[in-house]
Structure formats: structure tokens, C-alpha cells
Protein backbone atom coordinates (compact mmCIF):
# COMPACT_ATOMS: atom_id res chain seq x y z
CA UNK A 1 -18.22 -21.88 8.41
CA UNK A 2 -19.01 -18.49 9.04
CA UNK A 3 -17.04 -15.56 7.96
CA UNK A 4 -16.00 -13.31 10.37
CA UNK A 5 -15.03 -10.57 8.05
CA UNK A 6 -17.45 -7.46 7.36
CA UNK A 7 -18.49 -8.24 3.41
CA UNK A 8 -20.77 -5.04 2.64
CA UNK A 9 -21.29 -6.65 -0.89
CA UNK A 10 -22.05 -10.74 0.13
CA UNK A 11 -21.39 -11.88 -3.19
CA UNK A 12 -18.79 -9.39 -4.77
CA UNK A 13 -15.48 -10.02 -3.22
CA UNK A 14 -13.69 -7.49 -5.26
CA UNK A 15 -15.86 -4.60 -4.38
CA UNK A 16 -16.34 -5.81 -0.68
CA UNK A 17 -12.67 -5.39 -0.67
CA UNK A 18 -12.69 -1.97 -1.95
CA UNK A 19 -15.27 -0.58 0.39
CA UNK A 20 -13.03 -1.71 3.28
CA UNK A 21 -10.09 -0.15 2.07
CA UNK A 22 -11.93 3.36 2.25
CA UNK A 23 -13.63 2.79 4.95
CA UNK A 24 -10.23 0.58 7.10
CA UNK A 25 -9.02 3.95 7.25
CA UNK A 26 -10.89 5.89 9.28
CA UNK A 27 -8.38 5.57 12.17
CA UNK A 28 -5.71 7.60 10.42
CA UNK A 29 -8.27 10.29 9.15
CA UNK A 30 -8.92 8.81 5.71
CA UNK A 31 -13.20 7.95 6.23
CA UNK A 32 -15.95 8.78 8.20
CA UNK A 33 -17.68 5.84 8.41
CA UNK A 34 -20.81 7.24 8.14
CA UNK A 35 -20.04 8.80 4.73
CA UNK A 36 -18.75 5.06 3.82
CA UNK A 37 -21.45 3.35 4.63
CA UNK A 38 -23.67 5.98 2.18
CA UNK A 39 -21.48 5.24 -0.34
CA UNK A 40 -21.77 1.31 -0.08
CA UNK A 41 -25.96 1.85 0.57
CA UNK A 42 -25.81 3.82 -3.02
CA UNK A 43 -23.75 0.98 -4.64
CA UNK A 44 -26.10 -1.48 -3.40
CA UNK A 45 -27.84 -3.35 -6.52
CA UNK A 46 -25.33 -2.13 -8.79
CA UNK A 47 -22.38 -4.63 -7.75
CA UNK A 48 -19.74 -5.19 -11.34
CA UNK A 49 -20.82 -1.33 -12.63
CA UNK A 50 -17.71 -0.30 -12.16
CA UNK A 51 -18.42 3.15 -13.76
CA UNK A 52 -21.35 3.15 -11.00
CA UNK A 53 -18.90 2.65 -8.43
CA UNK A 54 -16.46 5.71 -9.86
CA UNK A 55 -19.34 8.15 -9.92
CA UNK A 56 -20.39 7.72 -6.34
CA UNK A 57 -17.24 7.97 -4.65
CA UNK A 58 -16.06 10.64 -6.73
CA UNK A 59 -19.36 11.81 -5.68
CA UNK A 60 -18.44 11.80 -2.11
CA UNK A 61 -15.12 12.73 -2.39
CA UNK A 62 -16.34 16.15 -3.98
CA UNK A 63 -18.86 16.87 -1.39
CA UNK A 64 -16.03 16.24 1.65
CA UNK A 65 -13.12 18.56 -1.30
CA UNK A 66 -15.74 21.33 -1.75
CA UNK A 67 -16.51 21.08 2.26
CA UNK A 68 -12.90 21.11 3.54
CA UNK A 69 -11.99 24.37 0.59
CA UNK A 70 -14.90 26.24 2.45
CA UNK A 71 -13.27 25.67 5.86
CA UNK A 72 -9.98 26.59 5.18
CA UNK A 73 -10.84 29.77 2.92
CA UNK A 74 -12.78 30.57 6.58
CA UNK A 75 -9.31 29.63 8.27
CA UNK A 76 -10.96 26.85 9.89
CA UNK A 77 -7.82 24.81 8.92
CA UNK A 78 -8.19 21.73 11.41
CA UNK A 79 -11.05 21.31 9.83
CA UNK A 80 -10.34 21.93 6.34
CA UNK A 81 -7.67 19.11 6.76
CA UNK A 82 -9.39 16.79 7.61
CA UNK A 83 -11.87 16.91 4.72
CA UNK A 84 -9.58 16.85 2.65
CA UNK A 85 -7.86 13.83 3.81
CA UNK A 86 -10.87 12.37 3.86
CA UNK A 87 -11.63 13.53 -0.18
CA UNK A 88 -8.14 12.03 -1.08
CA UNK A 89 -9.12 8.41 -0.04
CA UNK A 90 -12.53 8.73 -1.03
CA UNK A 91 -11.17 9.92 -5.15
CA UNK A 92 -8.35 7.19 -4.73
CA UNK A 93 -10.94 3.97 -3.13
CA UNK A 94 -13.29 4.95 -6.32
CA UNK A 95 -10.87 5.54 -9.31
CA UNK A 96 -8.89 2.03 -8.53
CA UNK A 97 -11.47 -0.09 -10.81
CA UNK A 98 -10.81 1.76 -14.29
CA UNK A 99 -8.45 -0.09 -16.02
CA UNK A 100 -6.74 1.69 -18.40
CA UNK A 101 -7.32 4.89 -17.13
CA UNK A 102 -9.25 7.53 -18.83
CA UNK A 103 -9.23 11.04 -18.84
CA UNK A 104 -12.11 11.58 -15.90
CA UNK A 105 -10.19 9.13 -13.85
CA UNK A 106 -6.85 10.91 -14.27
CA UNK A 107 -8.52 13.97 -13.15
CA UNK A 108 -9.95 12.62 -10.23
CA UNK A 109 -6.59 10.91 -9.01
CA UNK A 110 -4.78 14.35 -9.13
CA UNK A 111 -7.68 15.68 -7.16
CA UNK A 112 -6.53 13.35 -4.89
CA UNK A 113 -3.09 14.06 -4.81
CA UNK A 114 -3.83 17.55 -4.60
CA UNK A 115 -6.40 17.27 -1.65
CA UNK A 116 -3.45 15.42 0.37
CA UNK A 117 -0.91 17.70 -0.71
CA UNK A 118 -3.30 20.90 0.42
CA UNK A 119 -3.91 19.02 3.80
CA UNK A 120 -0.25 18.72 4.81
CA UNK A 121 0.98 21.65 7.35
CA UNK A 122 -2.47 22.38 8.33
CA UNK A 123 -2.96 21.87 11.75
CA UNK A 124 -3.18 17.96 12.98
CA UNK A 125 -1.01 16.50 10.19
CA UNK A 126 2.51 15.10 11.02
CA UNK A 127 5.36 17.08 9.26
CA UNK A 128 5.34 16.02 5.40
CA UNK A 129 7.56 16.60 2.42
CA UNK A 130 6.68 15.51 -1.44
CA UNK A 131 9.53 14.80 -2.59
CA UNK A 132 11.04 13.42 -6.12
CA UNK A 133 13.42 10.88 -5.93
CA UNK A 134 16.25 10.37 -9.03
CA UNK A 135 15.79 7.32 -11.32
CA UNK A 136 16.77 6.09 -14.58
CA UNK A 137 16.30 9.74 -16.04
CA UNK A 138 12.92 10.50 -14.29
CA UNK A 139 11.77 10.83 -10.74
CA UNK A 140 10.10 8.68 -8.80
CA UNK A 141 7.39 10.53 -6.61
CA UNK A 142 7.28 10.16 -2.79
CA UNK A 143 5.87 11.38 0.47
CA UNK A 144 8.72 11.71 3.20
CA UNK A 145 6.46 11.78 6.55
CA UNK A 146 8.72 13.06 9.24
CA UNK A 147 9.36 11.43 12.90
CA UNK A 148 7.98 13.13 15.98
CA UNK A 149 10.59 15.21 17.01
CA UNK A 150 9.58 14.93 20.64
CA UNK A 151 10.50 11.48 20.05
CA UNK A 152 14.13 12.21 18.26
CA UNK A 153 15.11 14.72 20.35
CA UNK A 154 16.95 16.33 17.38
CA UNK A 155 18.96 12.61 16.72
CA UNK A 156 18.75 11.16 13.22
CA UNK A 157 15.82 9.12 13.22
CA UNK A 158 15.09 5.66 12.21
CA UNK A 159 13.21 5.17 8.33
CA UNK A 160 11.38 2.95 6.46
CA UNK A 161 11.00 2.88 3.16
CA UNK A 162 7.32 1.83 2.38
CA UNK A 163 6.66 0.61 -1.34
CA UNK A 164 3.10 0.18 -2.80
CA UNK A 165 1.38 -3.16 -3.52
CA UNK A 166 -0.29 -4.33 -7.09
CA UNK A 167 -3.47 -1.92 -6.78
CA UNK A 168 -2.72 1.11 -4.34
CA UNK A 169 -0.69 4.27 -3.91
CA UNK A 170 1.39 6.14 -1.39
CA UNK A 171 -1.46 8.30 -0.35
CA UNK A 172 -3.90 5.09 0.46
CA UNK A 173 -0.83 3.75 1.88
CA UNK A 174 -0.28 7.02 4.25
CA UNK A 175 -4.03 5.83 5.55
CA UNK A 176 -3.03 2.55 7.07
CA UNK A 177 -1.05 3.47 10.09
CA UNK A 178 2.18 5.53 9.14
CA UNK A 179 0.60 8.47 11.32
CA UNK A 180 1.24 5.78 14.01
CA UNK A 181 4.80 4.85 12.85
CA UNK A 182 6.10 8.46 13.01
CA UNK A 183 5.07 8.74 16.32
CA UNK A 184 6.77 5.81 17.38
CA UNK A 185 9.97 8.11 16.32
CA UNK A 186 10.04 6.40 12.94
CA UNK A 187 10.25 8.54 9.61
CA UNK A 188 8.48 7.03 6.88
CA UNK A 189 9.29 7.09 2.91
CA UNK A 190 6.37 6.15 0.81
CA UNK A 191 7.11 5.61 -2.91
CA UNK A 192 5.06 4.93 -6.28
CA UNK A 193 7.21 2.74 -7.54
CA UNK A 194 7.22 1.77 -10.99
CA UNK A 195 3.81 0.26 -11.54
CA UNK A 196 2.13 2.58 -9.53
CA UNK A 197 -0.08 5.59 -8.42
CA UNK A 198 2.06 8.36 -9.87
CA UNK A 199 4.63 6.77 -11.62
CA UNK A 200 2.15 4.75 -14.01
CA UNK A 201 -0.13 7.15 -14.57
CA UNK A 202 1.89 10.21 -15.17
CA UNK A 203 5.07 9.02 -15.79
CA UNK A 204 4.66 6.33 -17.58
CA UNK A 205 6.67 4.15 -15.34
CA UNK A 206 5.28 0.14 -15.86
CA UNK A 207 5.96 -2.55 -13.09
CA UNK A 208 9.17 -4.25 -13.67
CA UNK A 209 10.58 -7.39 -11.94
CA UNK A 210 13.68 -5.72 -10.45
CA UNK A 211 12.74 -4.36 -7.68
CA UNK A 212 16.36 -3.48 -6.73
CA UNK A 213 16.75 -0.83 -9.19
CA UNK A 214 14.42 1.68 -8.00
CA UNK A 215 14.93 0.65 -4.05
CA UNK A 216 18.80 1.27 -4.39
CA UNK A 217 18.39 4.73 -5.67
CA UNK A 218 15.85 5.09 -3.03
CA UNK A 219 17.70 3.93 -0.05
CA UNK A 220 19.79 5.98 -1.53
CA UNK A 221 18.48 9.24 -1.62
CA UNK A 222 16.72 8.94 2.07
CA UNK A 223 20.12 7.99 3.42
CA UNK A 224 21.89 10.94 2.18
CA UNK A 225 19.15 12.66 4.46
CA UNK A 226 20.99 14.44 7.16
CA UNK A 227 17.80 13.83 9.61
CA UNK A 228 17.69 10.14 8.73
CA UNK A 229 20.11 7.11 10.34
CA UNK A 230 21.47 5.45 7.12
CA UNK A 231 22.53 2.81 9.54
CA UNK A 232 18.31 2.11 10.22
CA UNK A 233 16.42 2.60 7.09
CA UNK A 234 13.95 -0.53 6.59
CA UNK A 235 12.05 -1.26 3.79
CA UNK A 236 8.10 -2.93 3.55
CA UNK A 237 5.42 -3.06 1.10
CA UNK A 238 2.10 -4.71 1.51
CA UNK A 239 0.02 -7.58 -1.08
CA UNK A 240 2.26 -7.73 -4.64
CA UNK A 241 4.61 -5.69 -2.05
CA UNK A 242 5.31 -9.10 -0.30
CA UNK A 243 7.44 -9.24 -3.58
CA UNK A 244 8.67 -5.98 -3.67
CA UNK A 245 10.20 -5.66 -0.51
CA UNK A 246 11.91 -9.10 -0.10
CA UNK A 247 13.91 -8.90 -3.23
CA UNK A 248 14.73 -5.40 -2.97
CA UNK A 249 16.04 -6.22 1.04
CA UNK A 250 17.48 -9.77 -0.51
CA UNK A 251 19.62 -7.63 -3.35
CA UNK A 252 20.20 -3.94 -1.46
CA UNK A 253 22.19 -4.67 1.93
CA UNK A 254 22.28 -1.91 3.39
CA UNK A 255 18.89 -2.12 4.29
CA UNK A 256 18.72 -3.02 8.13
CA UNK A 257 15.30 -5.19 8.25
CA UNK A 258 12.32 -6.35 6.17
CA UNK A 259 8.41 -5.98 6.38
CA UNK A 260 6.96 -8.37 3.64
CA UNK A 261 2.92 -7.43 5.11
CA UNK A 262 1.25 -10.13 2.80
CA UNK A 263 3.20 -12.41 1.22
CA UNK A 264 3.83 -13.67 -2.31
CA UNK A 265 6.19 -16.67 -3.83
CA UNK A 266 5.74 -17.17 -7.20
CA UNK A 267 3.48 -14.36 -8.82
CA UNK A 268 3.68 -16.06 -12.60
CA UNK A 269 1.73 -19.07 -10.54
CA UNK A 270 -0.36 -17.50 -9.08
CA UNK A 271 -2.01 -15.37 -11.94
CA UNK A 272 -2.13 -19.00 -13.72
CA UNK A 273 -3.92 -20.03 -11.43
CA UNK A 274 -6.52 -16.87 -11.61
CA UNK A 275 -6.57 -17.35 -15.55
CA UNK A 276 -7.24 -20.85 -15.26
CA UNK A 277 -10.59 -20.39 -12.78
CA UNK A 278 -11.42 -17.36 -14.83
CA UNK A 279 -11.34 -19.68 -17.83
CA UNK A 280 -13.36 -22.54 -15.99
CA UNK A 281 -16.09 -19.58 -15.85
CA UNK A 282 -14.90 -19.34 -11.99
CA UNK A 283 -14.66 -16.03 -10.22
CA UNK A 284 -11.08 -15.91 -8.67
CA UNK A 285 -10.98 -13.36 -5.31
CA UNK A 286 -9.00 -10.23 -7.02
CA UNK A 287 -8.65 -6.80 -5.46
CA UNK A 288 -9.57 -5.27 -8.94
CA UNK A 289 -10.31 -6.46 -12.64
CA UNK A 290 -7.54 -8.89 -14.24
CA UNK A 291 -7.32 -6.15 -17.11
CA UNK A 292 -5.23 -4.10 -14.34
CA UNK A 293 -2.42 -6.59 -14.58
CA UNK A 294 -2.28 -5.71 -18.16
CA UNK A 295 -1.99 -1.85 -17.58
CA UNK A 296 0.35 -1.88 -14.97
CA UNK A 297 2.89 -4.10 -16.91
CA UNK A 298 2.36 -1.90 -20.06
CA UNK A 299 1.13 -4.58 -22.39
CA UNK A 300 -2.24 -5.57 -24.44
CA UNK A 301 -2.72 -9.18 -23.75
CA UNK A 302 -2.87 -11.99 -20.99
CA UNK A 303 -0.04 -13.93 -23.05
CA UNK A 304 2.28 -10.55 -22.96
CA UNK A 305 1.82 -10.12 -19.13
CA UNK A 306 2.43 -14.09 -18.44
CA UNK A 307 5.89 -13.75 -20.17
CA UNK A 308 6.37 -10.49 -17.98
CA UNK A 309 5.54 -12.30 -14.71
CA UNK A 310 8.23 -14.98 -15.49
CA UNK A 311 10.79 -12.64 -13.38
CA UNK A 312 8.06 -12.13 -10.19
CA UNK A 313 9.74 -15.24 -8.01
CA UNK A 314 11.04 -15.25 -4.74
CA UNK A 315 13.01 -18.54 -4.96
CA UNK A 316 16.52 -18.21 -5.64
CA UNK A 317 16.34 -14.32 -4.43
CA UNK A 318 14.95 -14.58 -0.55
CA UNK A 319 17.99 -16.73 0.43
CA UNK A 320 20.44 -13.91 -0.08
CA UNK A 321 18.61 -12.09 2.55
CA UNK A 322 20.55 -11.10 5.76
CA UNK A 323 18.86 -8.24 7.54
CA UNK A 324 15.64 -9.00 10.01
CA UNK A 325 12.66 -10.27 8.05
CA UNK A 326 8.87 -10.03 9.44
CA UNK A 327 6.48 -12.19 7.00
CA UNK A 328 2.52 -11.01 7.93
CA UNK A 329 -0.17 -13.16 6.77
CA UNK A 330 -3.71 -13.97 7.02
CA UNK A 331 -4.55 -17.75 7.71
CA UNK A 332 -7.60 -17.69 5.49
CA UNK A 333 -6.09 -15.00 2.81
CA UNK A 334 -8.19 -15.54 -0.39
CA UNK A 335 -5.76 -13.88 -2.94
CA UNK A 336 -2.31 -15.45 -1.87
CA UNK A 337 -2.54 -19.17 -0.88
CA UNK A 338 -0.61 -19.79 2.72
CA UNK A 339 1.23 -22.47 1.23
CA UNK A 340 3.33 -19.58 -0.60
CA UNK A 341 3.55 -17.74 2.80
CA UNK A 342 5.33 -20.76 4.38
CA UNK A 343 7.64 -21.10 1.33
CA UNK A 344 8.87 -17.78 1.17
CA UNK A 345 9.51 -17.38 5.17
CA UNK A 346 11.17 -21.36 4.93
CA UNK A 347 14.14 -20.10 2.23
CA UNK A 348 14.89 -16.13 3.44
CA UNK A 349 18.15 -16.66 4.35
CA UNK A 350 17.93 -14.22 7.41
CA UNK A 351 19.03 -15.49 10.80
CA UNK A 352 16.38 -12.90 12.33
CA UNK A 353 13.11 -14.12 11.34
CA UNK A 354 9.52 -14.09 12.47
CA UNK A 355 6.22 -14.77 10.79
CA UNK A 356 3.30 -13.68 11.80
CA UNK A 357 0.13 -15.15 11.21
CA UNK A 358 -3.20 -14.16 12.11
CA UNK A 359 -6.05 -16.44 13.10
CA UNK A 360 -9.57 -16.76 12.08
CA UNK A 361 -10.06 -16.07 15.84
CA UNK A 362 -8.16 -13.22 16.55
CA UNK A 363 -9.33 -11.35 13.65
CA UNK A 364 -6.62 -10.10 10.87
CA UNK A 365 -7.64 -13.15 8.57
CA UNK A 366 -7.70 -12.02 5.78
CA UNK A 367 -5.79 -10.71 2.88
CA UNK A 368 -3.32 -7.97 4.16
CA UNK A 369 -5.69 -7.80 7.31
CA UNK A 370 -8.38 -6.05 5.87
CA UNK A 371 -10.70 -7.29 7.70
CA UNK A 372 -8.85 -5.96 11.09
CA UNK A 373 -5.88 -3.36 9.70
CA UNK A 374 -5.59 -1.85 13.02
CA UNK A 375 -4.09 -5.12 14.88
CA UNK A 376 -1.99 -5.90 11.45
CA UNK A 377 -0.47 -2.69 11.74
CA UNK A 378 0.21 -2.40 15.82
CA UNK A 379 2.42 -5.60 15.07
CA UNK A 380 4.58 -4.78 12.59
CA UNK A 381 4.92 -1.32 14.37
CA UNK A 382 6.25 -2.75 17.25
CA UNK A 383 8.61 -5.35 15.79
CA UNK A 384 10.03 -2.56 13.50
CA UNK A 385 10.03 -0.20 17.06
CA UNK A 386 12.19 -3.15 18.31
CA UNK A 387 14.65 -3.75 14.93
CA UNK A 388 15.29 -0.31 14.60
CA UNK A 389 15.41 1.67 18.26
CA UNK A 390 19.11 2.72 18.94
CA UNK A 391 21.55 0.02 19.83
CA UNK A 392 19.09 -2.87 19.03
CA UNK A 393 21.24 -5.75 16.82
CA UNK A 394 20.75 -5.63 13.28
């Protein structure tokens, strides 16, 4: 059967997967998809050089860094902003293969972080804070992207807290949709959790299993907000974040609905399952390299991050759940099987449930939509408009 899905590489699905993350957020001011599409034309040939793949879209990303810092020392600042946005993503899409990180690829991540950081109050750009959020005796660092106030009217507005996934930070995460969300009149936390962007790479922060001790501390600190409803702060997190934000809804109550946008089960299964076709000398479909499961749990071997993953279930944890759960999935998702989908939606113990799950058809097929982001997004933004608008039942 034919696959409906752009693959720019036809027989790497690991770097076709990566090219559509840079260039699947172009609607939020993240690509231009004619610079993507240079990239992917250089990269051609050279699929599995991962180093290859570093060079050229840190290659990029410099050209678009050293275009946008010419505009704005001109005072050209729409402009400048949006190169830079554009040299964030471009940094962030090519450093995600390196595995442990070295010291070029550091560098080139806080390039990143300081291209979106230098793009924020420069004309076009919702209102955005970085902010560092209190835990266990370090911070956790975060991006607090303000509602439209033409939308709040001055009222305490509606949250969600938006955790990463296994492979991506808050800054890639900024570039699938939450421009959209805030307009809807919905602030938006995004956090590198433990595990992830920031927190692993600077702080030294691995992935744990309990999700519930960094999102209490969150909720937390955005509820103490005085321009925030702590009555309607939801939490989501997209691929390994199908983990994240069940558990930390199932286990932190005061959260008033769940967004699980891909969804997981059993994550000690389902990296068996990888290690056993990698060992059959079969090529599982991964977003990166296996070695990154190592690095973000903080250990050396397979064996070490098996006996990690023994805490990364679902069952036992999803029944306590109580607040409105939304479960988005992709029928023919390569990476999470949809028989773990079903399971997970089947025991959350929420009265309020819907899952949502898109069709080879209607596009959205794939894993976390990537093959369609826009239509993924437009749903969950308009079932989290309807959870969380002012008087709605929650």
C-alpha cells in the first residue's frame, strides 16, 4: 500500500522523521521550506552520517543567525525575529542525532536557546517569559508563553503545562502550534523536564520514572501565578510524553484535564521489542539512535537502561485518573504499536474521555502526526478550548 506520508529520505525512517520535524514547523515560524528542502537536497547520499547531518543544519541555522543579527542591528526587528526563530529550529532539528553530546553540539544547542531567547519581544512574537522553576535543589528551565490579552480581557487565564517527549525540547515544542494555543486565550508552560533539552544537558537532570515529582512543583509554581486560573491548568506532552503526562495527571489532582498526543503503555516493552529487531539485524522505526536512550537515563549500557525502564508503565497508574483525558494517535504509528493506544485509553479511570485517532485517509497517520501536525494540533486545541473555557465542567 502506498504511503501517504512525505519520506524525503525513502529508506531512512529516522532521518525522514527529522527533516519533517524542521520543516512541520513552518506554520509557527520555525522553517522556510525552501531552506528545508536545501538542507534535505545536501543530505541526499549521505543518509546514517550523522555528523553529515549536524554540519549542514548547523550550516543553515548560521546563515538564517548571522542573517536575522544583521537585521536587527539595522532595527529591522520583524525581520530579525523571524530568522532567528527560524536558526533556533534549524540548530535544534540538526544537533538531536549526537548521542552523548559533545562539545560542538552543546554549543550549537545554546545557540539555539539563545536565538529564541533574542527573538522574544521583537515584534510578531506572543508575550514570553524564561523562567526557572524550583526542584529538588535545582531549577527546571521553562518558557511561560503568555495568553492573548485581547482574549482575557485582564481575567486569569486558562494554562497548560506542556512537557517534552523522549527526543525534543521546549523550543521545538514552542514550533508545533502553542502560538495557536495562546491565541485561543490559553497560556502555555513548556518545561525540559528531567531527561531533556536543558535539564540533561546543562543540568545534569536524567529521565526518571516519576513523573509526578517534577509536575507537582510545576503545577505548582504556574498556579501561584497571579495571571493564571489554578482552577484550569492542564497538562500534555507528546511521543514518550504520552507517559509523562498521564501519570503526572493520574498522581497530581489538581490538574483539570489531560493531553496524552501519542500514546505509550508499557515503555520497558516496547524498547524490548526495538532491541530484539535490532538484534535480528532488523532496523526498528526510531526518532533517533538507540544510544540516546542510554544518555538520557544517565547510564552506559542497554542492560542498565532496561532495569531503568522497569518503572515507565501506565497500568496500575492511568486508573487513578479523574480529570478529562484526550488520547491522540496515529492509526499506522510506526514507533508505538496501536494496540498500546487502546490499552492505555481502556484503563484511565476518567469519566471524561475521548480518543482520537487519525486515519490513513484523513492524513495525521503517523507517529505524533508528523506527517500532518497542523490537523493534530487544531484538535487538541479545540478540545482543550472546550475543557478549559470558563464555566465548562471539569
Amino acid at each position: 500500500m502506498e504511503d501517504l506520508s512525505f519520506r524525503y529520505f525513502p529508506n531512512d525512517y529516522r532521518w525522514s522523521h527529522g527533516l519533517l520535524i524542521g520543516l512541520n514547523s513552518a506554520p509557527w515560524g520555525g522553517a522556510e521550506i525552501g531552506e528545508v528542502a536545501r538542507v534535505g537536497l545536501r543530505l541526499q547520499g549521505r543518509e546514517g552520517d550523522d555528523q553529515a547531518w549536524f554540519d549542514e543544519w548547523a550550516a543553515e541555522g548560521m546563515k538564517a543567525e548571522e542573517a536575522g543579527r544583521e537585521r536587527l542591528a539595522k532595527g529591522y526587528k520583524r525581520t530579525a525575529g523571524a530568522y532567528l526563530l527560524r536558526a533556533c529550529n534549524y540548530y535544534l532539528v540538526g544537533e538531536r542525532f549526537l548521542t552523548p553530546k559533545t562539545e560542538a553540539s552543546n554549543a550549537i544547542y545554546q545557540r539555539a536557546v539563545d536565538c529564541f531567547r533574542d527573538a522574544c519581544g521583537l515584534p510578531g512574537m506572543p508575550h514570553i517569559e524564561h523562567v526557572q522553576i524550583p526542584y529538588e535543589g535545582t531549577t527546571l528551565p521553562a518558557i511561560l508563553v503568555h495568553a492573548d490579552p485581547a482574549v482575557t480581557q485582564g481575567k486569569p487565564a486558562p494554562a497548560m503545562v506542556y512537557f517534552d517527549g523522549f527526543d525534543v525540547t521546549k523550543e521545538i515544542q514552542y514550533f508545533k502550534g502553542v502560538p495557536d494555543l495562546v491565541a485561543r486565550g490559553i497560556s502555555c508552560l513548556i518545561v525540559d523536564g528531567p531527561g531533556n533539552g536543558e535539564a540533561v544537558r546543562f543540568r545534569n537532570l536524567p529521565l526518571i520514572a516519576e513523573t509526578e515529582r517534577y509536575a507537582t512543583p510545576v503545577y505548582q509554581w504556574l498556579a501561584a501565578r497571579p495571571e493564571i486560573d489554578a482552577a484550569r491548568i492542564g497538562v500534555m506532552a507528546i511521543s514518550l510524553g504520552g507517559y509523562y503526562a498521564p501519570r503526572a495527571a493520574s498522581l497530581e489532582p489538581r490538574f483539570a484535564c489531560c493531553v496524552a498526543w501519542g500514546a505509550q503503555w508499557d515503555y520497558e516493552a516496547t524498547w524490548q521489542s526495538r532491541f530484539d529487531k535490532l538484534a535480528a539485524k532488523g532496523v526498528p522505526s526510531l526518532s533517533v539512535a538507540p544510544h540516546h536512550l542510554m544518555w538520557i537515563l544517565g547510564v552506559d549500557s542497554k542492560d542498565a537502561a532496561m532495569e531503568k525502564l522497569k518503572g515507565f508503565k501506565l497500568d496500575g497508574i492511568v486508573q487513578k485518573m479523574r480529570c478529562p483525558f484526550l488520547l491522540v494517535h496515529g492509526e499506522g504509528d510506526e514507533q508505538i504499536p496501536l494496540e498500546f493506544a487502546h490499552k492505555c485509553f481502556d484503563a484511565a479511570g476518567s469519566a471524561h474521555k475521548e480518543f482520537r485517532l487519525f486515519t490513513r485517509e484523513e492524513g495525521g497517520y503517523h507517529h505524533c502526526q508528523i506527517d500532518n501536525v497542523t490537523i493534530g494540533v487544531h484538535a487538541m486545541w479545540d478540545w482543550i478550548e472546550d475543557i478549559l473555557k470558563p464555566g465548562a465542567n471539569t
